[in-house]
Protein backbone atom coordinates (compact mmCIF):
# COMPACT_ATOMS: atom_id res chain seq x y z
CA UNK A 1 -107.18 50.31 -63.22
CA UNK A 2 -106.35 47.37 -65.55
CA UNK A 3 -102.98 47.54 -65.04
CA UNK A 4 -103.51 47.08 -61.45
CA UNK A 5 -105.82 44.19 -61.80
CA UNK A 6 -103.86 40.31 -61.65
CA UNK A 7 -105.88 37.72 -63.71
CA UNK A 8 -104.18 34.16 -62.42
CA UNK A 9 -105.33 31.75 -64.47
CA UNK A 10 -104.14 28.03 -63.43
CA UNK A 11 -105.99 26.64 -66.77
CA UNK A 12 -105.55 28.69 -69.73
CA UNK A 13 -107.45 27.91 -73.00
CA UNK A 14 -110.41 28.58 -75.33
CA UNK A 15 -113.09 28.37 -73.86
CA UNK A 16 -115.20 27.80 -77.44
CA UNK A 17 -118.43 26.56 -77.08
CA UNK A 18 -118.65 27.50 -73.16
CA UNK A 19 -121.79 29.61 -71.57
CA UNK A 20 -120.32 31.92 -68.65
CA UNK A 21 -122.31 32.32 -65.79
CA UNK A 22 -121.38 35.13 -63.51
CA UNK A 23 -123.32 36.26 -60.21
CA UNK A 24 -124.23 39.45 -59.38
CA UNK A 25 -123.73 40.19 -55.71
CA UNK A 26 -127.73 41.19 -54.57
CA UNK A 27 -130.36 40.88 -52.02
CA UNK A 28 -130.42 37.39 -50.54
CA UNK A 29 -127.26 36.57 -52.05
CA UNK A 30 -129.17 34.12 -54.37
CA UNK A 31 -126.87 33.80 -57.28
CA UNK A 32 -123.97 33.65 -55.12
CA UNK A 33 -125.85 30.26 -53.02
CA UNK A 34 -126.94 29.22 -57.07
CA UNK A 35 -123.05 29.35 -58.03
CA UNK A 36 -122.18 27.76 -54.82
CA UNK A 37 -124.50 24.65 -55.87
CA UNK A 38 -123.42 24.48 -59.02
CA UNK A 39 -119.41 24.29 -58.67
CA UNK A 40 -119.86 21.47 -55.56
CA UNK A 41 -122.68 19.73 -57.51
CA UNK A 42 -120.63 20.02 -60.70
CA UNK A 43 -117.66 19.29 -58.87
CA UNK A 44 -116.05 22.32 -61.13
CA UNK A 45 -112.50 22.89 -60.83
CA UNK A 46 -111.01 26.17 -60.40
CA UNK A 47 -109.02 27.82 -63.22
CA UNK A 48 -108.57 31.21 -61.93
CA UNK A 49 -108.28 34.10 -59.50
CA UNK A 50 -108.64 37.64 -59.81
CA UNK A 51 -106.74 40.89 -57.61
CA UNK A 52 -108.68 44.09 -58.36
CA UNK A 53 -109.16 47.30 -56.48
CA UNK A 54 -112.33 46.77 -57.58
CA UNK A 55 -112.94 43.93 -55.31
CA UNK A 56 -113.07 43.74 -51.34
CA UNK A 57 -110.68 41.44 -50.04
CA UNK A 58 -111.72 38.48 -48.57
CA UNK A 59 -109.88 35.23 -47.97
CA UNK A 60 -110.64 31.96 -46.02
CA UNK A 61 -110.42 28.55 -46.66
CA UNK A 62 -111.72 26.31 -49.45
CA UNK A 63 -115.94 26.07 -49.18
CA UNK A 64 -115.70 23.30 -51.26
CA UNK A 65 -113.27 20.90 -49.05
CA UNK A 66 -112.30 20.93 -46.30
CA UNK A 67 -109.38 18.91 -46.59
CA UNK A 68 -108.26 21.34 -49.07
CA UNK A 69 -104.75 23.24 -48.08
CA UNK A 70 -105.71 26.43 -50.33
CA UNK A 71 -107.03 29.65 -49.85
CA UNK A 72 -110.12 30.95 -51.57
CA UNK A 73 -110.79 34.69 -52.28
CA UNK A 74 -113.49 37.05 -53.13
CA UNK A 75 -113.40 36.44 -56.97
CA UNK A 76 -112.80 32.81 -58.52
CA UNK A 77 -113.41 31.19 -62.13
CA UNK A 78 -114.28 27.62 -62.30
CA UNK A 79 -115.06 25.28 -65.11
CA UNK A 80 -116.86 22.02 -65.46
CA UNK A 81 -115.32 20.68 -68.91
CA UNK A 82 -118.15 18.04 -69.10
CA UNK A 83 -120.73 21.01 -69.13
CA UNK A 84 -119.33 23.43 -71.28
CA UNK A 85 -119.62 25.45 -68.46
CA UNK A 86 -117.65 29.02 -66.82
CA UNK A 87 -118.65 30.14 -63.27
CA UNK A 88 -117.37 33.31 -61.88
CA UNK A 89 -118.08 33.49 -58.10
CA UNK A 90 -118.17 36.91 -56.28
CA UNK A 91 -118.25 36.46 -52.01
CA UNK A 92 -118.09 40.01 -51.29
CA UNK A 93 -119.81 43.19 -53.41
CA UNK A 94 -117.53 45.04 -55.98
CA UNK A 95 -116.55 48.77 -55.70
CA UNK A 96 -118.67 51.01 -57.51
CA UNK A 97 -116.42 53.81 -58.60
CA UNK A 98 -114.29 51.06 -60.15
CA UNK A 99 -117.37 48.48 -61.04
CA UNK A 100 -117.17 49.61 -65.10
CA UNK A 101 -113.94 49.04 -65.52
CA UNK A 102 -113.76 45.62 -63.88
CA UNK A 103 -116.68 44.29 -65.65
CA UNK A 104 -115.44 45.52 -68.87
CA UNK A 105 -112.22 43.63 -68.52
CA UNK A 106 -114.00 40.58 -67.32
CA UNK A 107 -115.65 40.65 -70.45
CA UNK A 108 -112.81 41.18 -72.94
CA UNK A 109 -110.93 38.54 -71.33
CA UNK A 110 -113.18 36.02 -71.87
CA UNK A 111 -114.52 37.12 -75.49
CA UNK A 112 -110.86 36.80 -75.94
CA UNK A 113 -111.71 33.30 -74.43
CA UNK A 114 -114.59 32.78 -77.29
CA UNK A 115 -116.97 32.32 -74.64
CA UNK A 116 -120.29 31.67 -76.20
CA UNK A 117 -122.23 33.68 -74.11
CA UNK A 118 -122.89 35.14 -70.88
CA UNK A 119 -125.73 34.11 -67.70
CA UNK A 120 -126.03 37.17 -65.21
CA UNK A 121 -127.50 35.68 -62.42
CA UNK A 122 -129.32 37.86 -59.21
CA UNK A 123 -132.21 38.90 -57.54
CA UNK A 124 -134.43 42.19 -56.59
CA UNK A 125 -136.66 43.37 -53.40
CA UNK A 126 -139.27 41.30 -53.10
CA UNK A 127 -141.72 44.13 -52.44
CA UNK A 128 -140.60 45.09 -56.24
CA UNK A 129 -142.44 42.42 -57.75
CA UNK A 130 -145.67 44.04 -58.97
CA UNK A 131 -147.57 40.86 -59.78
CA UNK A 132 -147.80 38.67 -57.09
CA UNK A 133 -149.51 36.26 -57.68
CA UNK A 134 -146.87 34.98 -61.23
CA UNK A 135 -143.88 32.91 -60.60
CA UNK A 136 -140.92 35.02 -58.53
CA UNK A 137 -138.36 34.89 -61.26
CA UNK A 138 -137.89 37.23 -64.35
CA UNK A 139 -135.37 37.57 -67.24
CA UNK A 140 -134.04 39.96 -69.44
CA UNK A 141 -131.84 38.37 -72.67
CA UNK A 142 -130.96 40.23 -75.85
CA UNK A 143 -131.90 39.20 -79.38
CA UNK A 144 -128.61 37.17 -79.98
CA UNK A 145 -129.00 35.13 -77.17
CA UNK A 146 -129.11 31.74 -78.68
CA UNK A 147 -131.34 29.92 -76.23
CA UNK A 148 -134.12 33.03 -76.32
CA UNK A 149 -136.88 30.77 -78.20
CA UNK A 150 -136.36 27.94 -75.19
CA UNK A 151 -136.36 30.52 -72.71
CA UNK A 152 -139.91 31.81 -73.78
CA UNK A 153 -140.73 28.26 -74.24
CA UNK A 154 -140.26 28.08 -71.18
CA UNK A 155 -142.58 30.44 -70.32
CA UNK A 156 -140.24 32.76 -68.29
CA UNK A 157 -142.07 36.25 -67.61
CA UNK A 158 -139.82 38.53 -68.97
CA UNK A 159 -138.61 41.95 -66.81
CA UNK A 160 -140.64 45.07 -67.49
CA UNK A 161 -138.50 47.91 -68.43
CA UNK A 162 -139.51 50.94 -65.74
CA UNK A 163 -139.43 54.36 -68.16
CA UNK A 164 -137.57 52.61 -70.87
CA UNK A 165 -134.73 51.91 -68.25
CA UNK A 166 -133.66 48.19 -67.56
CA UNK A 167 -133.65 48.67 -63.74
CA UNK A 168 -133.62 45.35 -61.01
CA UNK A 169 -134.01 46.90 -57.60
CA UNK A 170 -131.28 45.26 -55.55
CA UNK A 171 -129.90 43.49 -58.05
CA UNK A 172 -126.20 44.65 -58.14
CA UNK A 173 -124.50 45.56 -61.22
CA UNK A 174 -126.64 42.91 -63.37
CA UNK A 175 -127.88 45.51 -65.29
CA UNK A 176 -124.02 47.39 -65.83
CA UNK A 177 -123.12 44.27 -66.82
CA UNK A 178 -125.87 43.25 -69.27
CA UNK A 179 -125.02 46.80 -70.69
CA UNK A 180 -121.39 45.69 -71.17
CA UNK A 181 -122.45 42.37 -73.25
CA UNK A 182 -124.91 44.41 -75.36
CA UNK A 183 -121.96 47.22 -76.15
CA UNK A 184 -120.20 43.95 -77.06
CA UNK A 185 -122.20 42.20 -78.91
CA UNK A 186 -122.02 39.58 -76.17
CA UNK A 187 -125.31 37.45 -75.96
CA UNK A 188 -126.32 37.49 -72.35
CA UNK A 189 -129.06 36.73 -70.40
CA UNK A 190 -129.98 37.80 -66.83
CA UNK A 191 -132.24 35.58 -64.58
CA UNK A 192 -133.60 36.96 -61.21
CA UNK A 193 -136.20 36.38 -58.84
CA UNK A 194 -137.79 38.66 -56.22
CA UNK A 195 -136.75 37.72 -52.95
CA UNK A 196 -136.47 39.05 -49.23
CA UNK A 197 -133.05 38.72 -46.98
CA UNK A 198 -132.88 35.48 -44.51
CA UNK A 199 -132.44 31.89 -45.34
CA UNK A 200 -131.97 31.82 -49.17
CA UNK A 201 -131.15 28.37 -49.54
CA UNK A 202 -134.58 27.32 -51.59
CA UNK A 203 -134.32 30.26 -53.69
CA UNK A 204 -130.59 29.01 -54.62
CA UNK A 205 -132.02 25.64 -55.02
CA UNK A 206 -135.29 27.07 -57.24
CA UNK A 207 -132.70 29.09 -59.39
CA UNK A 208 -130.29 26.10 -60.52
CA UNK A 209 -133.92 24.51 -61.39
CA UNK A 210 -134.69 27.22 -63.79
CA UNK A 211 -131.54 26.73 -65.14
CA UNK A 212 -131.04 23.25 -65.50
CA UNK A 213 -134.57 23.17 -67.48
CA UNK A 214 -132.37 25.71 -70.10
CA UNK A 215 -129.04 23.86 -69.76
CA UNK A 216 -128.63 20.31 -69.79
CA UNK A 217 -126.68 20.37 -66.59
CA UNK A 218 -128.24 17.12 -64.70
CA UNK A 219 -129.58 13.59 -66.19
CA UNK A 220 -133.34 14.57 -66.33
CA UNK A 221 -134.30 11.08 -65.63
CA UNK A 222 -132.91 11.44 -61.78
CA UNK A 223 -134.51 13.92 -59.50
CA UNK A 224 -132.44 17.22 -59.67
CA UNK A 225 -132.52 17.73 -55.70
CA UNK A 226 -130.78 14.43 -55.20
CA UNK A 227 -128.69 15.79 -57.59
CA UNK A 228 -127.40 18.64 -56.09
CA UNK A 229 -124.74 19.05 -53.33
CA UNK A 230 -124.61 21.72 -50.73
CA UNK A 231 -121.03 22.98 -50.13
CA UNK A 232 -119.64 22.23 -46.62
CA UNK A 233 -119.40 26.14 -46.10
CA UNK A 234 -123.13 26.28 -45.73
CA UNK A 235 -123.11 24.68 -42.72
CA UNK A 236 -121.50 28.31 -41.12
CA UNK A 237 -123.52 30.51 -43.17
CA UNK A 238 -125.11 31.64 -39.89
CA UNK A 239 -122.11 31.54 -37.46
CA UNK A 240 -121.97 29.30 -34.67
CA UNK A 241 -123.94 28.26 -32.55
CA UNK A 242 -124.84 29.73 -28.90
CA UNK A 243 -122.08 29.10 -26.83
CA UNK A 244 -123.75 26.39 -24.22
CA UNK A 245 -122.25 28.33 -21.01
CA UNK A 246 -124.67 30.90 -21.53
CA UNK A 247 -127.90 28.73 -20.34
């Protein structure tokens, strides 16, 4: 499938230094909204586009601005130079039979990249969470990854393994993925939280939080939520409104 797969990069480069955050397409479509805040808020330029048969196709206009005369499409890479920071955005769920494949490649080209490390961000049934009454999000990161002592610093609860199997219910191919990074010697974290489907918009908002208390992403001394900028395609995230003629 590689050979079918078209990697157009409009910034090439190392990429030394940078952590790459990549969403997992999952319930609630939290990482996807997290991403979404991050590249407006960040005001991250794009650097690349992908063509697999491992991806649906989608295509519509720029989410980011609407003045914009390009096309967006299900999978873009942008960077925020000031950050040190990679996103890869997914807006549509990737093929299973070729899911693998893809991910592997993602990985080698950006390890060709010298991409520090790797943030897997997603989400799980909420009825999955079997303690209730603890903070909603969980990680999983593997020994290398070099911001593990903040992260239990933190005090993140970490995922329970289920039969010695790293499973998140709903959660997309985080897990494939973290799989990849650890056959690769890739550090990589994944950070979820337990959620239901319908207006994820806080959980987005609670999930750049957690991050921005491991990356120094905003000025602390300003309150993050005035921070943060909601991309102009959230204003159609639930279609239009009723057509007045109806009433």
């Amino acid at each position: 499938m590689s050979e079918t797969n078209i990697w157009k990069f409009i910034e090439d480069g190392d990429l030394s230094g940078y952590t790459f955050i990549v969403t997992s397409v999952a319930v609630g479509n939290v990482g996807q909204l997290a991403c979404d805040l991050l590249i407006s808020s960040l005001d991250m330029v794009k650097i690349a586009s992908v063509y697999s048969p491992a991806l649906i196709p989608v295509v519509g206009y720029d989410p980011y601005d609407l003045k914009s005369s390009k096309l967006s499409t299900c999978c873009e890479i942008y960077k925020c130079a000031s950050k040190n920071l990679v996103v890869l955005q997914l807006r549509a769920p990737i093929v299973y039979k070729y899911a693998r494949e893809f991910l592997e490649e993602v990985v080698k080209k950006f390890t060709e990249r010298n991409i520090k490390d790797i943030i897997i961000l997603s989400s799980s049934f909420a009825h999955e969470n079997r303690h209730i009454s603890t903070s909603p999000f969980r990680f999983v990161a593997s020994n290398s990854f070099s911001l593990l002592s903040k992260v239990k610093s933190l005090d993140w609860m970490e995922h329970e393994k289920r039969d010695k199997e790293l499973k998140i219910y709903g959660g997309g191919f985080a897990t494939l993925l973290y799989e990849i990074c650890e056959e690769n010697s890739l550090p990589c974290l994944i950070l979820f939280k337990y959620c239901s489907e319908g207006n994820n918009i806080p959980d987005a908002y609670e999930m750049v939080s957690h991050l921005a208390s491991l990356l120094p992403l905003f000025p602390e001394s300003s309150d993050l939520t005035a921070q943060l900028i909601e991309p102009v395609s959230w204003k159609f995230l639930f279609g239009s409104p009723p057509p007045q003629d109806i009433y």
